[in-house]
PDB file of N, CA and C in Angstrom:
ATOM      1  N   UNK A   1       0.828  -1.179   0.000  1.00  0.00           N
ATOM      2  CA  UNK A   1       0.000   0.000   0.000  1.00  0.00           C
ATOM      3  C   UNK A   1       0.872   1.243   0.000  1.00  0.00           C
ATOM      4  N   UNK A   2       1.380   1.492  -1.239  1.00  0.00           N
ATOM      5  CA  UNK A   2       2.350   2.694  -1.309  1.00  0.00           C
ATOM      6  C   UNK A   2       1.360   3.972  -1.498  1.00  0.00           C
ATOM      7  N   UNK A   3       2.161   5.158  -0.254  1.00  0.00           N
ATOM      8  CA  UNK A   3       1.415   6.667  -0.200  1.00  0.00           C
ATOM      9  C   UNK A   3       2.909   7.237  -0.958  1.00  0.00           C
ATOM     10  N   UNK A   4       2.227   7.743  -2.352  1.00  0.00           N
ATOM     11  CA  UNK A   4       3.071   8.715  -2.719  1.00  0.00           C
ATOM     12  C   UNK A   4       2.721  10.600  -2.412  1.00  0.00           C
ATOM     13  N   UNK A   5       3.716  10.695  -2.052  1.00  0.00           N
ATOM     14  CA  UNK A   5       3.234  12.354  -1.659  1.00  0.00           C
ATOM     15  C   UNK A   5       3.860  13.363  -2.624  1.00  0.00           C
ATOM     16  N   UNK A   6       3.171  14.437  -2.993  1.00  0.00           N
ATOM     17  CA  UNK A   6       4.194  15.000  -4.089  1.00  0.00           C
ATOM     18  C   UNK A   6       3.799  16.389  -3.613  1.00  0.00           C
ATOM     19  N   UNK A   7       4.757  17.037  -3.214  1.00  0.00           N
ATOM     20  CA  UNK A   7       4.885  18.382  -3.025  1.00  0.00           C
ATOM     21  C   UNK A   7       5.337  19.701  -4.259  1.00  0.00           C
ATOM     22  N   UNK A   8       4.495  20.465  -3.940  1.00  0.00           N
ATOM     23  CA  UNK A   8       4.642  21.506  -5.017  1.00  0.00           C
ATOM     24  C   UNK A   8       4.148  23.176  -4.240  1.00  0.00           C
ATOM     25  N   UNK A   9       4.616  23.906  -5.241  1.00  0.00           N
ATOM     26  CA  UNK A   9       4.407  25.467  -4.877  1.00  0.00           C
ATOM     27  C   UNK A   9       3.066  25.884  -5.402  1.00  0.00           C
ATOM     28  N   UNK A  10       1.891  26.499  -4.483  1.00  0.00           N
ATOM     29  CA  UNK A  10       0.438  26.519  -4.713  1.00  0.00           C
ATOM     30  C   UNK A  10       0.614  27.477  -6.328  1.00  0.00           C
ATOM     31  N   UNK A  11      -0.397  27.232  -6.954  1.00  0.00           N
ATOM     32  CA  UNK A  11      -0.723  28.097  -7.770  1.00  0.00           C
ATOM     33  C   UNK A  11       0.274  27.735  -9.166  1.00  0.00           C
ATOM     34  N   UNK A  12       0.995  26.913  -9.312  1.00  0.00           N
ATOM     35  CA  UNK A  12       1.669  26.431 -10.335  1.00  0.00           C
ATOM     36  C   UNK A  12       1.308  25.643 -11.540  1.00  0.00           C
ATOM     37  N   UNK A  13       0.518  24.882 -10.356  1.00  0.00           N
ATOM     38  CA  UNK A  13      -0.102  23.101 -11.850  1.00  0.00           C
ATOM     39  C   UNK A  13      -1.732  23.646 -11.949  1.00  0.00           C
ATOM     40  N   UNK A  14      -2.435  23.471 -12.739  1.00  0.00           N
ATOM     41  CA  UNK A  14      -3.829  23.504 -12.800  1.00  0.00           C
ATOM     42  C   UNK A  14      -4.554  21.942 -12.214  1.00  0.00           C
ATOM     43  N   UNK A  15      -5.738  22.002 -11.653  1.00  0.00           N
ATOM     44  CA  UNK A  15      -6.599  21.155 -11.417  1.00  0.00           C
ATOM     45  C   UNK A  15      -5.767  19.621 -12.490  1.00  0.00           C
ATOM     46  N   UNK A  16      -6.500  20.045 -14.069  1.00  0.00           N
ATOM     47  CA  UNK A  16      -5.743  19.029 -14.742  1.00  0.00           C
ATOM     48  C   UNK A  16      -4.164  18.125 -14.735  1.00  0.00           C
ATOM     49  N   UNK A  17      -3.456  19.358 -14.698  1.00  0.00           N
ATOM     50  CA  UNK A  17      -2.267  18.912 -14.365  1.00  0.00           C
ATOM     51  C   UNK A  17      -1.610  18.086 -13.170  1.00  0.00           C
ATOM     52  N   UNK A  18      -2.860  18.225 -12.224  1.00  0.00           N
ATOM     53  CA  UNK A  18      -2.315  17.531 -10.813  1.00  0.00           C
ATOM     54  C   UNK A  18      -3.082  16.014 -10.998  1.00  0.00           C
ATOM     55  N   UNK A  19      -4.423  16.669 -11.688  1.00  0.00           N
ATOM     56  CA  UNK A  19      -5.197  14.955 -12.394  1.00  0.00           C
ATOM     57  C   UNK A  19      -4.162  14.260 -12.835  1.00  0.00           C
ATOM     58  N   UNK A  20      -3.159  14.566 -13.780  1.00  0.00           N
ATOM     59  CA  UNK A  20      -2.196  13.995 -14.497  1.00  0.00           C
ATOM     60  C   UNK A  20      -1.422  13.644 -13.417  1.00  0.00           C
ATOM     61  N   UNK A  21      -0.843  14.092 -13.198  1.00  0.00           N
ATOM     62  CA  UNK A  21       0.281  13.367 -12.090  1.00  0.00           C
ATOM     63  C   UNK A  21      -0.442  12.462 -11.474  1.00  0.00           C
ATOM     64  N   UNK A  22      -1.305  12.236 -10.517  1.00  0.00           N
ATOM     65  CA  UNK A  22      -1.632  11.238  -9.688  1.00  0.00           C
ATOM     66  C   UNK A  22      -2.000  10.181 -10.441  1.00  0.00           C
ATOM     67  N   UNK A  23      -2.319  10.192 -12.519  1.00  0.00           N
ATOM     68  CA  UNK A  23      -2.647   9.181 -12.898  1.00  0.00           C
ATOM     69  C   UNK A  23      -1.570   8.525 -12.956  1.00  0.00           C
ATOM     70  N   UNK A  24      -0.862   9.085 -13.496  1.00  0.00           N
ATOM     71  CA  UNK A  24       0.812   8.712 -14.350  1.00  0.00           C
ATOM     72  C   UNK A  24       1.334   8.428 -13.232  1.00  0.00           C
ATOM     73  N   UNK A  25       1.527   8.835 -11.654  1.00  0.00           N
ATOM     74  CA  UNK A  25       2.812   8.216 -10.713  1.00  0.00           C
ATOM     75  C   UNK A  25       1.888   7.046 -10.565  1.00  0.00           C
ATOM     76  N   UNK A  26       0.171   6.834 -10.603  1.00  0.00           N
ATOM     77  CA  UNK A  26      -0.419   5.351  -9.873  1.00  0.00           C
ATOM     78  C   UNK A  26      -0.049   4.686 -10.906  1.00  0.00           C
ATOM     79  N   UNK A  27      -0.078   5.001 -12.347  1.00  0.00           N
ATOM     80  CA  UNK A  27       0.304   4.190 -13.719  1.00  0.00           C
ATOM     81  C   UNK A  27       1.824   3.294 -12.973  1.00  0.00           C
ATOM     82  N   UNK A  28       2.952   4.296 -12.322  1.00  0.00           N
ATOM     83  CA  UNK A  28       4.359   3.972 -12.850  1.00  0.00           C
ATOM     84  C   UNK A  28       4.371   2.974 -11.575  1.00  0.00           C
ATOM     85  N   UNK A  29       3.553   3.286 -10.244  1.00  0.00           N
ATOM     86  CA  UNK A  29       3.999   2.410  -8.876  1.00  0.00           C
ATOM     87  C   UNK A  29       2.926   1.360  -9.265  1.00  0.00           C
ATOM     88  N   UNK A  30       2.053   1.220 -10.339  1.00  0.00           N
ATOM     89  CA  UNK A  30       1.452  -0.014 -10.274  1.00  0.00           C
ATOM     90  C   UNK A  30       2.128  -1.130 -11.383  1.00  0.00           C
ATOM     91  N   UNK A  31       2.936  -0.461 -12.444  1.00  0.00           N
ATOM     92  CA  UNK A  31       3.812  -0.854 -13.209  1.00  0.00           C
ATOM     93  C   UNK A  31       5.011  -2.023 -12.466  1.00  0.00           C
ATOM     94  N   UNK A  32       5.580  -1.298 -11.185  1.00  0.00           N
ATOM     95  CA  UNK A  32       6.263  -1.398 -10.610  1.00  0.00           C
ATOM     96  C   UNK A  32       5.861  -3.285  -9.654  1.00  0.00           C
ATOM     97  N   UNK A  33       4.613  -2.640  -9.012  1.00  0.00           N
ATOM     98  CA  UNK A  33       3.972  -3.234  -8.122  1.00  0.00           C
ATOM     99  C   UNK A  33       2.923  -4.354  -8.449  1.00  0.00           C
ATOM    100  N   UNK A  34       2.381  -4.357  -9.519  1.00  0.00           N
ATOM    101  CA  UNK A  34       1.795  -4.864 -10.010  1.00  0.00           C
ATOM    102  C   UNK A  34      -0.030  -4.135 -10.030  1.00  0.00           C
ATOM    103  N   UNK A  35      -0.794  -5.088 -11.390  1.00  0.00           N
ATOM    104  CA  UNK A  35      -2.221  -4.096 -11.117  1.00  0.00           C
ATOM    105  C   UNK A  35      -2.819  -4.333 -10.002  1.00  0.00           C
ATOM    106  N   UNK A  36      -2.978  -5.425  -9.513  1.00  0.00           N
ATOM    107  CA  UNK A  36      -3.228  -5.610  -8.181  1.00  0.00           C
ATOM    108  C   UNK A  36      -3.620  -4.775  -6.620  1.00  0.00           C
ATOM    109  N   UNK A  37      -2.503  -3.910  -7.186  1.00  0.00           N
ATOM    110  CA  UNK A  37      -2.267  -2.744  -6.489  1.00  0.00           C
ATOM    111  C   UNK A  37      -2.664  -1.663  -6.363  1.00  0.00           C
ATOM    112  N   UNK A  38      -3.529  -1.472  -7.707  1.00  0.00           N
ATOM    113  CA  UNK A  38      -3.698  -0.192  -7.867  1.00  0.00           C
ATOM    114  C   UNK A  38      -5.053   0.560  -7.328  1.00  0.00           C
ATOM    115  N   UNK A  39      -5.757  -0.101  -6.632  1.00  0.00           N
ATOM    116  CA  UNK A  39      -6.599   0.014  -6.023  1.00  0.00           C
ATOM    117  C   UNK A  39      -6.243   1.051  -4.210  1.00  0.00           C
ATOM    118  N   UNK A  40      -5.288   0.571  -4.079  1.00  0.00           N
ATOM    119  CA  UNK A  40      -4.582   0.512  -3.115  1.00  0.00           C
ATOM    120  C   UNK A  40      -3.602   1.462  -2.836  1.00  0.00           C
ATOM    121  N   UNK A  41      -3.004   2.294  -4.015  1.00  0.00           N
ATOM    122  CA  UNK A  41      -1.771   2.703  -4.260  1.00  0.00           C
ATOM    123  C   UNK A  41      -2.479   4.477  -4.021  1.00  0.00           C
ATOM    124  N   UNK A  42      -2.037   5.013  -3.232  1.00  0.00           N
ATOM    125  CA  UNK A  42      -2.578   6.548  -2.915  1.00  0.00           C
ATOM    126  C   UNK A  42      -1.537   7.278  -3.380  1.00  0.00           C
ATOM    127  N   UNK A  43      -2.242   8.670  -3.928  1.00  0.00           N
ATOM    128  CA  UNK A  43      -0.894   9.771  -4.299  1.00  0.00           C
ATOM    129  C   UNK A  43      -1.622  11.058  -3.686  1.00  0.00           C
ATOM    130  N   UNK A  44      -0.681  11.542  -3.233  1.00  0.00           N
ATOM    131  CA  UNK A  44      -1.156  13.262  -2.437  1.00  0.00           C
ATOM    132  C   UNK A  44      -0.544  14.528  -3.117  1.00  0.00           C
ATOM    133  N   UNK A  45      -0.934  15.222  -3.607  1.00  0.00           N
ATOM    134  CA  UNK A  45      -0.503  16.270  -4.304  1.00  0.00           C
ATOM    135  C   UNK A  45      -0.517  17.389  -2.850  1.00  0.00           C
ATOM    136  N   UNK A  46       0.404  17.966  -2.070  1.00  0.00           N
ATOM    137  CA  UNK A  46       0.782  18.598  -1.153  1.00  0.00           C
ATOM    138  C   UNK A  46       0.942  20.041  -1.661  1.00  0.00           C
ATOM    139  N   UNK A  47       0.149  21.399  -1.862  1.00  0.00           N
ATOM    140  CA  UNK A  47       0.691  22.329  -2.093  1.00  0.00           C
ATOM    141  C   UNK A  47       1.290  23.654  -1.163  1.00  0.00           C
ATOM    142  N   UNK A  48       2.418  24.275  -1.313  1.00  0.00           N
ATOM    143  CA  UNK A  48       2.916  24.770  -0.622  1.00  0.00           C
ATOM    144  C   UNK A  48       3.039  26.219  -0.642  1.00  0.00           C
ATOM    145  N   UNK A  49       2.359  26.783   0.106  1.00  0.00           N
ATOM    146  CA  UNK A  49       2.475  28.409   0.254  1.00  0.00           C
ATOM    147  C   UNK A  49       3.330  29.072  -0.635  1.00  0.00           C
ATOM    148  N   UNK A  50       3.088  29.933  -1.534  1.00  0.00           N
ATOM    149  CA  UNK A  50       4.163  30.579  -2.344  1.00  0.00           C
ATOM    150  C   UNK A  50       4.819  31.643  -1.664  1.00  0.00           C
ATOM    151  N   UNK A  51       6.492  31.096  -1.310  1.00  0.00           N
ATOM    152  CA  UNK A  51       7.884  31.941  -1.044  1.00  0.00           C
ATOM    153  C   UNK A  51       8.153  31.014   0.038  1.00  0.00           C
ATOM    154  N   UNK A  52       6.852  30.117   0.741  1.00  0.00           N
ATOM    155  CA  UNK A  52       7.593  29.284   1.739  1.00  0.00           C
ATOM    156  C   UNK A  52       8.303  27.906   1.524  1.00  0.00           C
ATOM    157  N   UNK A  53       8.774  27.970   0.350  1.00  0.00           N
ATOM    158  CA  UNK A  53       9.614  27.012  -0.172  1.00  0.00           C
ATOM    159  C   UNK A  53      11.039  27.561  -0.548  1.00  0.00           C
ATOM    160  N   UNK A  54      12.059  27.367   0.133  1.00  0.00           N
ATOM    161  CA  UNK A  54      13.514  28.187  -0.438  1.00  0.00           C
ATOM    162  C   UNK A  54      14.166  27.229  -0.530  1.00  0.00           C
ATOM    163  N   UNK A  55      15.121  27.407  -1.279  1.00  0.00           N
ATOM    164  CA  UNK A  55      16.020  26.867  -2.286  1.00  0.00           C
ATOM    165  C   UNK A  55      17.499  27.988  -2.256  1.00  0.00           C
ATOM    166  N   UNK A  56      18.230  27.639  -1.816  1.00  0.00           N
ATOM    167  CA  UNK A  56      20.086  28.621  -1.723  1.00  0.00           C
ATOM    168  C   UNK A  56      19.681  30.087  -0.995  1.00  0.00           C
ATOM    169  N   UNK A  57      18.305  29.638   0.305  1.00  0.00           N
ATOM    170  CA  UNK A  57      18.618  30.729   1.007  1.00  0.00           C
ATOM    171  C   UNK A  57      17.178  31.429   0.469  1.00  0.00           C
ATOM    172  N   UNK A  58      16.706  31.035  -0.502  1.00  0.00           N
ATOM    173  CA  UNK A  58      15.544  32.434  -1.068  1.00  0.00           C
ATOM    174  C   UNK A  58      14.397  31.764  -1.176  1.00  0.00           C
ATOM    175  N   UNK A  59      13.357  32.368  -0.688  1.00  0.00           N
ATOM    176  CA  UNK A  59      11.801  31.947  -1.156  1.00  0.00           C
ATOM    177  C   UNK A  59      11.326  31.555  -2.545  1.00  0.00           C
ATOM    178  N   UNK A  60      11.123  30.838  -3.033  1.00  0.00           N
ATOM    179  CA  UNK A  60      10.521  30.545  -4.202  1.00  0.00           C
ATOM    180  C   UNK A  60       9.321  30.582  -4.503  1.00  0.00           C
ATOM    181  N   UNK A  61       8.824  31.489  -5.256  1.00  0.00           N
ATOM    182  CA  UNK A  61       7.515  31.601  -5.117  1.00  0.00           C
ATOM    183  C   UNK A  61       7.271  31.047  -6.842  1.00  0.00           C
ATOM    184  N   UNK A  62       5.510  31.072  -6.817  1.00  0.00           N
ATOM    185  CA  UNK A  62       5.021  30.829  -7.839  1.00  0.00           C
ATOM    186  C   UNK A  62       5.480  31.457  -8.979  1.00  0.00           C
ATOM    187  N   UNK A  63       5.441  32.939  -9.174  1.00  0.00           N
ATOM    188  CA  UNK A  63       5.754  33.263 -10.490  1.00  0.00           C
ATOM    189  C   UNK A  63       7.656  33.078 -10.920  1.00  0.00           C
ATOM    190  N   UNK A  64       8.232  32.695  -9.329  1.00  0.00           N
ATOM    191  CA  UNK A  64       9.700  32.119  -9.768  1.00  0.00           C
ATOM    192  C   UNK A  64       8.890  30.616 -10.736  1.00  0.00           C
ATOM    193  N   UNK A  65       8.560  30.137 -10.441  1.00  0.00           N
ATOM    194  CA  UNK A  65       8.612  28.440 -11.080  1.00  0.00           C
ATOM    195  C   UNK A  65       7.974  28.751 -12.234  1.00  0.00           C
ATOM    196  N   UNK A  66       6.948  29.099 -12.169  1.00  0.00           N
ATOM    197  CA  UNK A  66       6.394  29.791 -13.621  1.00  0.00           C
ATOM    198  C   UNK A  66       7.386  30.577 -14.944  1.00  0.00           C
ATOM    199  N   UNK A  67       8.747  31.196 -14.299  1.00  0.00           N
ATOM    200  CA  UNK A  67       9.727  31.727 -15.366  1.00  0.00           C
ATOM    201  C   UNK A  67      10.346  30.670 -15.370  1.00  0.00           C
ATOM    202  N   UNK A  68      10.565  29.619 -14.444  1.00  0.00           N
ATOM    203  CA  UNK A  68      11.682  28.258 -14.822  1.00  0.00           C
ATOM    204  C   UNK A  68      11.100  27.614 -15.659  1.00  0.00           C
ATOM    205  N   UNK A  69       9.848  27.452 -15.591  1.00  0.00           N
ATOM    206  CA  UNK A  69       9.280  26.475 -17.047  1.00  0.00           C
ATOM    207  C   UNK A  69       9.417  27.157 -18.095  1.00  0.00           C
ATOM    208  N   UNK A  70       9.306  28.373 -18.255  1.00  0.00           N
ATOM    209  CA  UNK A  70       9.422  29.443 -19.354  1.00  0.00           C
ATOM    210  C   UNK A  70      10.749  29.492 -20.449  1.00  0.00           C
ATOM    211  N   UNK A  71      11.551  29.037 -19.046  1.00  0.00           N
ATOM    212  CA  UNK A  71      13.547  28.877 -19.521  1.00  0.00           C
ATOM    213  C   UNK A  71      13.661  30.406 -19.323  1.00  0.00           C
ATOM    214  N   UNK A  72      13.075  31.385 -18.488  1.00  0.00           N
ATOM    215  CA  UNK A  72      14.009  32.885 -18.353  1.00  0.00           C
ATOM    216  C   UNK A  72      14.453  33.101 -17.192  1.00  0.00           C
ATOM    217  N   UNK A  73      14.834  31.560 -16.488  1.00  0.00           N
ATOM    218  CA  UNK A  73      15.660  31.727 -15.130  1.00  0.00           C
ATOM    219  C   UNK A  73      17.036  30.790 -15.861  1.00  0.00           C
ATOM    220  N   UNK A  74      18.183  30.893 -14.852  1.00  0.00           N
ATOM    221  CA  UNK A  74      19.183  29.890 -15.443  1.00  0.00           C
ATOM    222  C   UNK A  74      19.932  29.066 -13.690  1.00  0.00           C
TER     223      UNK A  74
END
């Protein structure tokens, strides 16, 4: 009975996009685990206050992750 938890910065993924993930990680741990499992197999999409996530000291907020997908951070 695997709990996958997946943490992220609020306001980043849309509704859909988080649909996607929890299909695709139950797809890859039932791959793994067998179908058997998949009944069984939980995923948590965890979202996290934007700036209360830092990374080398600095808050990361939403519209930071939003320019990293963009490619105008380096």
């Amino acid at each position: 009975m695997p709990l996958v938890n997946i943490e992220v910065i609020e306001g980043v993924f849309s509704d859909e996009e988080k649909r996607q993930m929890i299909e695709q990680v139950t797809d890859t741990m039932v791959g793994i685990e067998g179908e058997a499992m998949r009944g069984v197999t939980w995923v948590r999409i965890l979202e996290v206050q934007s700036g209360a996530w830092g990374i080398g000291g600095k808050g990361l907020t939403t519209a930071d992750v939003h320019a990293l997908q963009k490619g105008e951070v380096e």
